[in-house]
C-alpha atoms as a PDB file:
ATOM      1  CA  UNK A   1       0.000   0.000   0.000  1.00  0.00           C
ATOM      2  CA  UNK A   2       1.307   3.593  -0.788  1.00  0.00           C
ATOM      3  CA  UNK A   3      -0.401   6.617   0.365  1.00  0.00           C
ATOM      4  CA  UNK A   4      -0.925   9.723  -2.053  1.00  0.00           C
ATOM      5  CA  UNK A   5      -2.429  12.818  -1.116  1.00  0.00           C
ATOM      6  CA  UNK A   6      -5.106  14.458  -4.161  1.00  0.00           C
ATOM      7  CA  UNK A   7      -4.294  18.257  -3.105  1.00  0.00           C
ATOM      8  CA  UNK A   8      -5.792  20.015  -6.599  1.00  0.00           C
ATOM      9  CA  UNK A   9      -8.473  19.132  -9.149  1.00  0.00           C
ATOM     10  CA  UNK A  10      -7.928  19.954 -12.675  1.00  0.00           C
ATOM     11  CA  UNK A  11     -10.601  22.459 -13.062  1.00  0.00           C
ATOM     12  CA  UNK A  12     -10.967  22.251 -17.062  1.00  0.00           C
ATOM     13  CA  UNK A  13     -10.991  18.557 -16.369  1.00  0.00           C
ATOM     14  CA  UNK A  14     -13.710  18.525 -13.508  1.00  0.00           C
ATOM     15  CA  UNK A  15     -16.238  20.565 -15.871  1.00  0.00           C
ATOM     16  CA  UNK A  16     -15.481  17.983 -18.742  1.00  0.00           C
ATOM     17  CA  UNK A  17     -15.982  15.418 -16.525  1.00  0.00           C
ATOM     18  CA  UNK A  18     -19.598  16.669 -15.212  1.00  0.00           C
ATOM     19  CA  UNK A  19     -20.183  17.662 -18.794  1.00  0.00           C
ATOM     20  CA  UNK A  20     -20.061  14.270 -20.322  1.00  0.00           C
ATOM     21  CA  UNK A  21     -21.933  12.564 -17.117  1.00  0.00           C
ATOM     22  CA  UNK A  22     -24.640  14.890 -17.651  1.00  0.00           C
ATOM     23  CA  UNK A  23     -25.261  13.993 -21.652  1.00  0.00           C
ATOM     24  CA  UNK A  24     -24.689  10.569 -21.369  1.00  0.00           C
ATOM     25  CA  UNK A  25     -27.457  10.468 -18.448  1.00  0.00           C
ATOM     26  CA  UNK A  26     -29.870  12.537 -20.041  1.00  0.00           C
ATOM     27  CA  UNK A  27     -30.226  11.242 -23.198  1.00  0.00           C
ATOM     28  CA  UNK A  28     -32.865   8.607 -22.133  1.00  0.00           C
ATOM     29  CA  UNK A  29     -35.385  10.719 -19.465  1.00  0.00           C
ATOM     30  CA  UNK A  30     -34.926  13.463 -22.499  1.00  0.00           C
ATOM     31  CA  UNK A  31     -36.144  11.269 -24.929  1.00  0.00           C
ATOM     32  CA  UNK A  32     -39.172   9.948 -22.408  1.00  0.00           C
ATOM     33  CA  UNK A  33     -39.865  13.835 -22.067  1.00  0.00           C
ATOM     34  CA  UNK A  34     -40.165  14.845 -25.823  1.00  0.00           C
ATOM     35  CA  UNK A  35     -42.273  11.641 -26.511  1.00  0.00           C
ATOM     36  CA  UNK A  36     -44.423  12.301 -23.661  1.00  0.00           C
ATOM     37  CA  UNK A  37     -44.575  16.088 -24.935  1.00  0.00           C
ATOM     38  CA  UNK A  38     -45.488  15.051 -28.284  1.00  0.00           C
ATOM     39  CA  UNK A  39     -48.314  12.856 -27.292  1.00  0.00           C
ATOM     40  CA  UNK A  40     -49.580  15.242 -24.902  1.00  0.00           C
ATOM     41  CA  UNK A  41     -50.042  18.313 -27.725  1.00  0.00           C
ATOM     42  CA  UNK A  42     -51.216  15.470 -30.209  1.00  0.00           C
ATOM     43  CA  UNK A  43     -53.914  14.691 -28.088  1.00  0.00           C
ATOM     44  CA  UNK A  44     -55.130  18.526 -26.985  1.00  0.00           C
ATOM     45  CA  UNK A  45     -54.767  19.517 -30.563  1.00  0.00           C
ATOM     46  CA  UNK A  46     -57.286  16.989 -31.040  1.00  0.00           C
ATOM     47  CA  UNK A  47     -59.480  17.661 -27.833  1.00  0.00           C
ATOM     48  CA  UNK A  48     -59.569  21.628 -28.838  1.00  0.00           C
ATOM     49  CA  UNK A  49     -60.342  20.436 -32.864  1.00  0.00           C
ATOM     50  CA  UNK A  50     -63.549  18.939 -30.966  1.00  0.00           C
ATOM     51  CA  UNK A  51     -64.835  21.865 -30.092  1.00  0.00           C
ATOM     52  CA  UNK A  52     -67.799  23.592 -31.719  1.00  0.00           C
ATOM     53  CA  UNK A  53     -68.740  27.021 -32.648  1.00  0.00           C
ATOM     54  CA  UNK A  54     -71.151  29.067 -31.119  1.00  0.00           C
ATOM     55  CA  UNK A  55     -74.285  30.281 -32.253  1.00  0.00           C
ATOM     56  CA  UNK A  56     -74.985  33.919 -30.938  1.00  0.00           C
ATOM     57  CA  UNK A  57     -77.612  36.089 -33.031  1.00  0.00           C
ATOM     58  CA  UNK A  58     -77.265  34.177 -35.939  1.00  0.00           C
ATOM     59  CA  UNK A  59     -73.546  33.979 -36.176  1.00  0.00           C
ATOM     60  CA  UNK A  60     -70.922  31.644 -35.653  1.00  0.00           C
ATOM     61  CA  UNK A  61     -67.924  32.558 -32.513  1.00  0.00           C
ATOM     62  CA  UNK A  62     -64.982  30.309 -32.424  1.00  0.00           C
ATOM     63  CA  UNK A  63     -64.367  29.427 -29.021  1.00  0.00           C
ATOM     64  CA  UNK A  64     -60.765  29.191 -29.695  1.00  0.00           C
ATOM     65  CA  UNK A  65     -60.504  32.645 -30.920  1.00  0.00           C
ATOM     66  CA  UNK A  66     -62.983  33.922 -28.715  1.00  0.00           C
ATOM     67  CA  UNK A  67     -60.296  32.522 -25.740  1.00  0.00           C
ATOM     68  CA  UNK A  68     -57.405  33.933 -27.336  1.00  0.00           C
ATOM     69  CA  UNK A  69     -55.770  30.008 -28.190  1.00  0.00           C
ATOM     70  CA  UNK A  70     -55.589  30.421 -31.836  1.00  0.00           C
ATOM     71  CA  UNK A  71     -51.342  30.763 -31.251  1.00  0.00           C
ATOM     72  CA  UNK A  72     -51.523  27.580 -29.176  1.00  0.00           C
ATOM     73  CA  UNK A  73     -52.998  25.599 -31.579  1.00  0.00           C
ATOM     74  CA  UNK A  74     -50.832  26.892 -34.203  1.00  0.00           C
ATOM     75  CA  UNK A  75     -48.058  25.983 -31.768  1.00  0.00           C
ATOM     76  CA  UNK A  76     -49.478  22.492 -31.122  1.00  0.00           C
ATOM     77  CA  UNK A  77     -49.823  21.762 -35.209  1.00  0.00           C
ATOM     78  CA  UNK A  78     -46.246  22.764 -35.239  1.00  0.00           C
ATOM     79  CA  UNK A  79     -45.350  19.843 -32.847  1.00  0.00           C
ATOM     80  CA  UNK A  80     -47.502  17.694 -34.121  1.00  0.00           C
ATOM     81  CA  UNK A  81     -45.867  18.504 -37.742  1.00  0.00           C
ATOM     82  CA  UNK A  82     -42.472  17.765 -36.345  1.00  0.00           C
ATOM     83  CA  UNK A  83     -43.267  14.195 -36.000  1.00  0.00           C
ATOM     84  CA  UNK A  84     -40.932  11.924 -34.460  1.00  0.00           C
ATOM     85  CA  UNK A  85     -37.801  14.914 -34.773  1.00  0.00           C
ATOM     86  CA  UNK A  86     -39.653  16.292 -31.645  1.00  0.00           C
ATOM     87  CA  UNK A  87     -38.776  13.948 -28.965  1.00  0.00           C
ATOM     88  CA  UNK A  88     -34.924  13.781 -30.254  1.00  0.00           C
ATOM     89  CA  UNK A  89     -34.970  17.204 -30.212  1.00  0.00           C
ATOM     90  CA  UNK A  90     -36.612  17.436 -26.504  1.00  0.00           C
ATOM     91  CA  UNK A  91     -33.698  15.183 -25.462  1.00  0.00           C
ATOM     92  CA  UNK A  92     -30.790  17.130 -27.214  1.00  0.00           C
ATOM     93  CA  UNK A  93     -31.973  19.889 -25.325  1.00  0.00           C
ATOM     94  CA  UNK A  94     -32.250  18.192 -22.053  1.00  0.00           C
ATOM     95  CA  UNK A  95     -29.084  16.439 -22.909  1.00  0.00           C
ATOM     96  CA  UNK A  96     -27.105  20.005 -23.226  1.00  0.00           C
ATOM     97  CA  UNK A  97     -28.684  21.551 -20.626  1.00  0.00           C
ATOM     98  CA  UNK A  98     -28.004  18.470 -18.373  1.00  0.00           C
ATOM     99  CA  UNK A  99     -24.322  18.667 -19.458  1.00  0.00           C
ATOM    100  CA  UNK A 100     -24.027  22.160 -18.581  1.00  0.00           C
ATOM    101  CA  UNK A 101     -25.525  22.244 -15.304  1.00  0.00           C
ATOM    102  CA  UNK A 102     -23.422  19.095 -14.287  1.00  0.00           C
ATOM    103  CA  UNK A 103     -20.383  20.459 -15.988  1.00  0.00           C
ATOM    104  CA  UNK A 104     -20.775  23.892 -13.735  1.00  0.00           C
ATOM    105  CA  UNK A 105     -21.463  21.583 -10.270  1.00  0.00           C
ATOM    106  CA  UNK A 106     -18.208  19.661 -10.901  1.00  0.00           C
ATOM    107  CA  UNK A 107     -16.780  22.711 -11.461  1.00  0.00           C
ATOM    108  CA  UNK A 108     -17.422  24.371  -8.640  1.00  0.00           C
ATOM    109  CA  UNK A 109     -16.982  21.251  -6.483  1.00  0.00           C
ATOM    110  CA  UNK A 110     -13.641  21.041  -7.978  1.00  0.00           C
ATOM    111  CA  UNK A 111     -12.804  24.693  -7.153  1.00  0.00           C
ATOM    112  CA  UNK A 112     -14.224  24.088  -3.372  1.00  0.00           C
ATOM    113  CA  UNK A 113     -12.308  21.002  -2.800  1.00  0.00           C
ATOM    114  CA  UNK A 114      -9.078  22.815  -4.115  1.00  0.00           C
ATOM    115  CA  UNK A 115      -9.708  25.676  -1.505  1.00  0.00           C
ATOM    116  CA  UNK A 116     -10.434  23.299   1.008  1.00  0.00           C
ATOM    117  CA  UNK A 117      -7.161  21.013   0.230  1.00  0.00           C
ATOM    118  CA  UNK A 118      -5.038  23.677   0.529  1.00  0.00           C
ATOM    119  CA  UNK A 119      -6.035  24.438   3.938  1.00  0.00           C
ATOM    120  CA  UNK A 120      -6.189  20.758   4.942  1.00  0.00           C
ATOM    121  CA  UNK A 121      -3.730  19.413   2.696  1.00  0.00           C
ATOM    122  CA  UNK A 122      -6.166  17.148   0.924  1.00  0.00           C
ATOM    123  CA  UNK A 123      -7.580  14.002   1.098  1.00  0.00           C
ATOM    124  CA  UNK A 124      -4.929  10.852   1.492  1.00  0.00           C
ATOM    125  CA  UNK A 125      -5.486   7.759  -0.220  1.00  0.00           C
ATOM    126  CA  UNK A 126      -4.423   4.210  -0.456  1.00  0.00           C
ATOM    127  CA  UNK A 127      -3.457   2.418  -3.634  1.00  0.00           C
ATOM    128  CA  UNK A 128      -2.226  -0.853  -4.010  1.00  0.00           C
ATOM    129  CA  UNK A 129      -0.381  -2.506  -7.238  1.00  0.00           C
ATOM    130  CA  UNK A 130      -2.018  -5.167  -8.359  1.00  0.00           C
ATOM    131  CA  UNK A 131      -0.980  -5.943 -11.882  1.00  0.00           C
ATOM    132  CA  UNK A 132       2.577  -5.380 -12.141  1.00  0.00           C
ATOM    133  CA  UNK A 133       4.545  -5.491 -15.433  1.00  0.00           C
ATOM    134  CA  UNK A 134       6.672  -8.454 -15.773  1.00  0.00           C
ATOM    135  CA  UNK A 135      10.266  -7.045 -15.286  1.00  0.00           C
ATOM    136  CA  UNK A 136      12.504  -7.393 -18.081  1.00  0.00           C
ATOM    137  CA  UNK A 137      13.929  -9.181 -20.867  1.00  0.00           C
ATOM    138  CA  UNK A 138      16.386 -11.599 -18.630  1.00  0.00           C
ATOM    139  CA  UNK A 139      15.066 -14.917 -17.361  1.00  0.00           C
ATOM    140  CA  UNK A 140      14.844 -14.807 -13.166  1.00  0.00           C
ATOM    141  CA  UNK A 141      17.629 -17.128 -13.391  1.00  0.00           C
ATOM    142  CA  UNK A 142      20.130 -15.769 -15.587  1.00  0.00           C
ATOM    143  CA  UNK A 143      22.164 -14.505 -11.763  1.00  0.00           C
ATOM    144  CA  UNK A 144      23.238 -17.502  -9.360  1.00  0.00           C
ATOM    145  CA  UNK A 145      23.032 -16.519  -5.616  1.00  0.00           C
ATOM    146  CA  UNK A 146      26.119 -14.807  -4.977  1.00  0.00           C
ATOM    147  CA  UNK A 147      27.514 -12.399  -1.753  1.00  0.00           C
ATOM    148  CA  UNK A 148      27.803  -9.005  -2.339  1.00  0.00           C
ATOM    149  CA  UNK A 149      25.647  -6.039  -3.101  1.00  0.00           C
ATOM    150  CA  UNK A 150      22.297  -7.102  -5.666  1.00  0.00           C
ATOM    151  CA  UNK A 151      19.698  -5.401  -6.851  1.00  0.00           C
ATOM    152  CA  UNK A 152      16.382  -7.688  -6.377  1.00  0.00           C
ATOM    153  CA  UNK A 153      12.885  -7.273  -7.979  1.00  0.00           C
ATOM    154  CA  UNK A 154       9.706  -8.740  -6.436  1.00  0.00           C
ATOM    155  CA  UNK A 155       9.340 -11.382  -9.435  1.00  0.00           C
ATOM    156  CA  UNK A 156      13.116 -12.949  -8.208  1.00  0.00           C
ATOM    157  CA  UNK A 157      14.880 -11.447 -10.759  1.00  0.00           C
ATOM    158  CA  UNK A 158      18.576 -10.179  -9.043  1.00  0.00           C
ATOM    159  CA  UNK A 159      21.619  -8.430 -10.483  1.00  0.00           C
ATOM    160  CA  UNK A 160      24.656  -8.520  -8.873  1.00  0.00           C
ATOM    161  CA  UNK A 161      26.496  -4.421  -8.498  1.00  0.00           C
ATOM    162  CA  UNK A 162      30.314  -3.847  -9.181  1.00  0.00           C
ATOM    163  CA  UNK A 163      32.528  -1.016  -9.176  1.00  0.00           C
ATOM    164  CA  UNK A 164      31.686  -0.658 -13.075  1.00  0.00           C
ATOM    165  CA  UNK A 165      27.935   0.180 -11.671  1.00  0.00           C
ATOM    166  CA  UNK A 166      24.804  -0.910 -13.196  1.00  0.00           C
ATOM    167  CA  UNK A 167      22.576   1.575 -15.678  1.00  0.00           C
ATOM    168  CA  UNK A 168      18.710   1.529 -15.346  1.00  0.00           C
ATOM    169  CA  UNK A 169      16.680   2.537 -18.433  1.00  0.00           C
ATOM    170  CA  UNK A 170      14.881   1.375 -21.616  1.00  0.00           C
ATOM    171  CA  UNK A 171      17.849   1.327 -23.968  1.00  0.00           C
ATOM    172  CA  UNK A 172      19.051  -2.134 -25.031  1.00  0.00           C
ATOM    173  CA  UNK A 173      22.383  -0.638 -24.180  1.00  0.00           C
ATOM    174  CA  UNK A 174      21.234  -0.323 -20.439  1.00  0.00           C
ATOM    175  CA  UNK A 175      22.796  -2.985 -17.917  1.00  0.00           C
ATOM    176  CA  UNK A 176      18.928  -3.337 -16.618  1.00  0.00           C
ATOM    177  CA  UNK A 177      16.617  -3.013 -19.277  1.00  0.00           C
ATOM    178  CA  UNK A 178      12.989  -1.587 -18.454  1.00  0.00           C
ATOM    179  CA  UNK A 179      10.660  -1.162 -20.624  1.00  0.00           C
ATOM    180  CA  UNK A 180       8.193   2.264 -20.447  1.00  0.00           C
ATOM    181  CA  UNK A 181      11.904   4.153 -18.552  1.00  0.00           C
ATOM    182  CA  UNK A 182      13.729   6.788 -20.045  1.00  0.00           C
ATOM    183  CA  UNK A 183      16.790   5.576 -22.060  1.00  0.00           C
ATOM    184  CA  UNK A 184      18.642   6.431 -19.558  1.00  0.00           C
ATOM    185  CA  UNK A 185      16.748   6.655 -16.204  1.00  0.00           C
ATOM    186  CA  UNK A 186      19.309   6.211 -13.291  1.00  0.00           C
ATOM    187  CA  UNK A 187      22.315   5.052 -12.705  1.00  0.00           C
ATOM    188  CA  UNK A 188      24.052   3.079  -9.677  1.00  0.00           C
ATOM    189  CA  UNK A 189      27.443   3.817  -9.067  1.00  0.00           C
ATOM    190  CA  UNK A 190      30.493   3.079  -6.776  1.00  0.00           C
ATOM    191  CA  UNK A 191      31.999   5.710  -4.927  1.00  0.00           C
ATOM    192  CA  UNK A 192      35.126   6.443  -2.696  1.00  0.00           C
ATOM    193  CA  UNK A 193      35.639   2.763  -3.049  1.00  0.00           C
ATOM    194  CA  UNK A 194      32.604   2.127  -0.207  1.00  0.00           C
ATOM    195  CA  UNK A 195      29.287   3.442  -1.279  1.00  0.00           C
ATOM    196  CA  UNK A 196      26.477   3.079  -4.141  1.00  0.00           C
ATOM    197  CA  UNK A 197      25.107   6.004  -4.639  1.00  0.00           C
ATOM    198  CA  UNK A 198      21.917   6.100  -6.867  1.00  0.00           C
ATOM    199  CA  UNK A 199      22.201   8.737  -9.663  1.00  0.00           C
ATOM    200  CA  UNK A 200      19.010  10.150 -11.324  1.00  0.00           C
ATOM    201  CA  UNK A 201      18.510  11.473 -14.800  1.00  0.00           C
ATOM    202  CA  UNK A 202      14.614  11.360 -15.524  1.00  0.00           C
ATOM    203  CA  UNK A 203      13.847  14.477 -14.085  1.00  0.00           C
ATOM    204  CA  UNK A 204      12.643  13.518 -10.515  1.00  0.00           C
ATOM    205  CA  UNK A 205      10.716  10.419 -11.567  1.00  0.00           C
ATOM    206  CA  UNK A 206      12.923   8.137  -9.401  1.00  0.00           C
ATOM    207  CA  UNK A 207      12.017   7.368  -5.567  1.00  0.00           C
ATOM    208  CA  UNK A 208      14.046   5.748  -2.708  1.00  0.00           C
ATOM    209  CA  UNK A 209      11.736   4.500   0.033  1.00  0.00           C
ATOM    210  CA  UNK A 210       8.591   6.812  -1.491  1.00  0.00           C
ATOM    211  CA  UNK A 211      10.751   9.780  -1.386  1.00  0.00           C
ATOM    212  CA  UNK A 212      11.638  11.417  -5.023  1.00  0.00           C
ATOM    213  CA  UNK A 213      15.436  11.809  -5.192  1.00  0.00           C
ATOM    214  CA  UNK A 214      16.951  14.961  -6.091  1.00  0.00           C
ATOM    215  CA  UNK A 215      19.913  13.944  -8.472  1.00  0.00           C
ATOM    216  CA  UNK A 216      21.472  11.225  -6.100  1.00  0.00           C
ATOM    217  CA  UNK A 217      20.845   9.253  -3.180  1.00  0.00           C
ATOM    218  CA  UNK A 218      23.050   7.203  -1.135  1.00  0.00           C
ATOM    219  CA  UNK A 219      22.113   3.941  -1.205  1.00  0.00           C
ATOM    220  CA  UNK A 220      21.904   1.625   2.403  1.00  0.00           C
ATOM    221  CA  UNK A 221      21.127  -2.086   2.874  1.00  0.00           C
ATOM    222  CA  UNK A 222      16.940  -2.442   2.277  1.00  0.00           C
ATOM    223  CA  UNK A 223      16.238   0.540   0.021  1.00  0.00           C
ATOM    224  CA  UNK A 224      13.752   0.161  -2.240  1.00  0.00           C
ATOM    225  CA  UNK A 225      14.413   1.625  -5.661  1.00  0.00           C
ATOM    226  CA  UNK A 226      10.968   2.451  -7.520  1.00  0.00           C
ATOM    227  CA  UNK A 227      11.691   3.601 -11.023  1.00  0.00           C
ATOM    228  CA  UNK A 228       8.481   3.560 -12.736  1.00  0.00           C
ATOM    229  CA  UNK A 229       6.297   0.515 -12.327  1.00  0.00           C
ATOM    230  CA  UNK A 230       8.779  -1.626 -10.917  1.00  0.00           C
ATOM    231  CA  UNK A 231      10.271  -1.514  -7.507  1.00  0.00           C
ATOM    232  CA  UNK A 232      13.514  -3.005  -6.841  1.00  0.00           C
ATOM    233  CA  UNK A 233      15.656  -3.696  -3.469  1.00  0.00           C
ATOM    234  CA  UNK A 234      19.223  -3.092  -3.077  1.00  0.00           C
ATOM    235  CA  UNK A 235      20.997  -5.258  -0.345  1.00  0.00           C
ATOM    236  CA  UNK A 236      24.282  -5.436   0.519  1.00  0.00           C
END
């Protein structure tokens, strides 16, 4: 288990993130709205069609126009003319406006946790490796046991450290070859004829005990090396 602490939320990404929740959600009650929508004005325009004029002194009084509907009805024929377009375009409405209102909450979620974090320091959590990528090109028994200083993965695999020093990268040139490093991602050297010292050159993306080293790190009996996906032990 290795403990991380989320201390800032993207806020670009939160809003993207709400965005796409809210139109892949909608699509379906939107759809249910418009058909619902469409049924309902297909049905009044027929109800109001029903009705009959009035005869008053020997003329004939729309009740429609006589209550002022005549642009409802003309708004209900234009539903009713849209067909089956209606209720997809009911949903793409409720679909954007759905994305958008989502979109904003995760925003401003994201922009209250971030205020929050960095008065708290964030929340910590826990992750755990489960799937780790098979380490390297050289069969787990390509070393014999030996005495003296090794590198060891958690697979088995072990490489024995000499004065020369060891390389760590994805080169085929490297002395340990790891696929998904930089060429040339650390180095283990030999220095004042009693210490390894670990070199990095990936730009900080090499830890010693869950600490990021800052160009080298002396290296003691039970460190564990983490470059990448793969962890290794040095033991001496």
């Amino acid at each position: 288990m290795k403990n991380y602490a989320i201390r800032h939320v993207a806020l670009l990404s939160a809003f993207r993130f709400g965005f796409v929740i809210g139109l892949t959600s909608l699509f379906m009650p939107g759809l249910l709205i418009g058909v619902l929508a469409a049924l309902a004005a297909s049905g009044l325009k027929t109800w109001l069609g029903s009705w009959q004029e009035l005869g008053v002194l020997n003329l004939q009084i729309s009740l429609i126009e006589l209550l002022k509907l005549t642009a409802f009805v003309a708004w209900l024929d234009w539903i009713v003319d849209w067909g089956w377009l209606f209720p997809l375009l009911v949903a793409i409405g409720v679909m954007v406006i759905g994305g958008l209102s989502t979109g904003l909450t995760s925003l401003l979620s994201a922009a209250t946790y971030n205020f929050l974090a960095a008065l708290s320091g964030g929340l910590v959590v826990e992750l755990e490796e489960v799937d780790a990528p098979a380490l390297l090109h050289q069969p787990a028994n390509l070393y014999p046991t030996q005495a003296g200083p090794m590198l060891y993965a958690s697979n088995g695999q072990r490489w024995p450290l000499t004065p020369a020093g060891v390389t760590l990268g994805s080169a085929p040139t490297s002395t340990i070859v790891l696929p998904g490093l930089s060429p040339r991602h650390a180095e283990i050297r030999f220095e004042n004829n009693r210490y390894y010292v670990l070199h990095d050159f990936s730009g900080g993306q090499t830890w010693v005990d869950d600490r990021p080293i800052q160009g080298v790190n002396l290296l003691k009996p039970g460190f564990r090396i983490r470059v990448g996906a793969y962890e290794l032990v040095f033991q001496q």
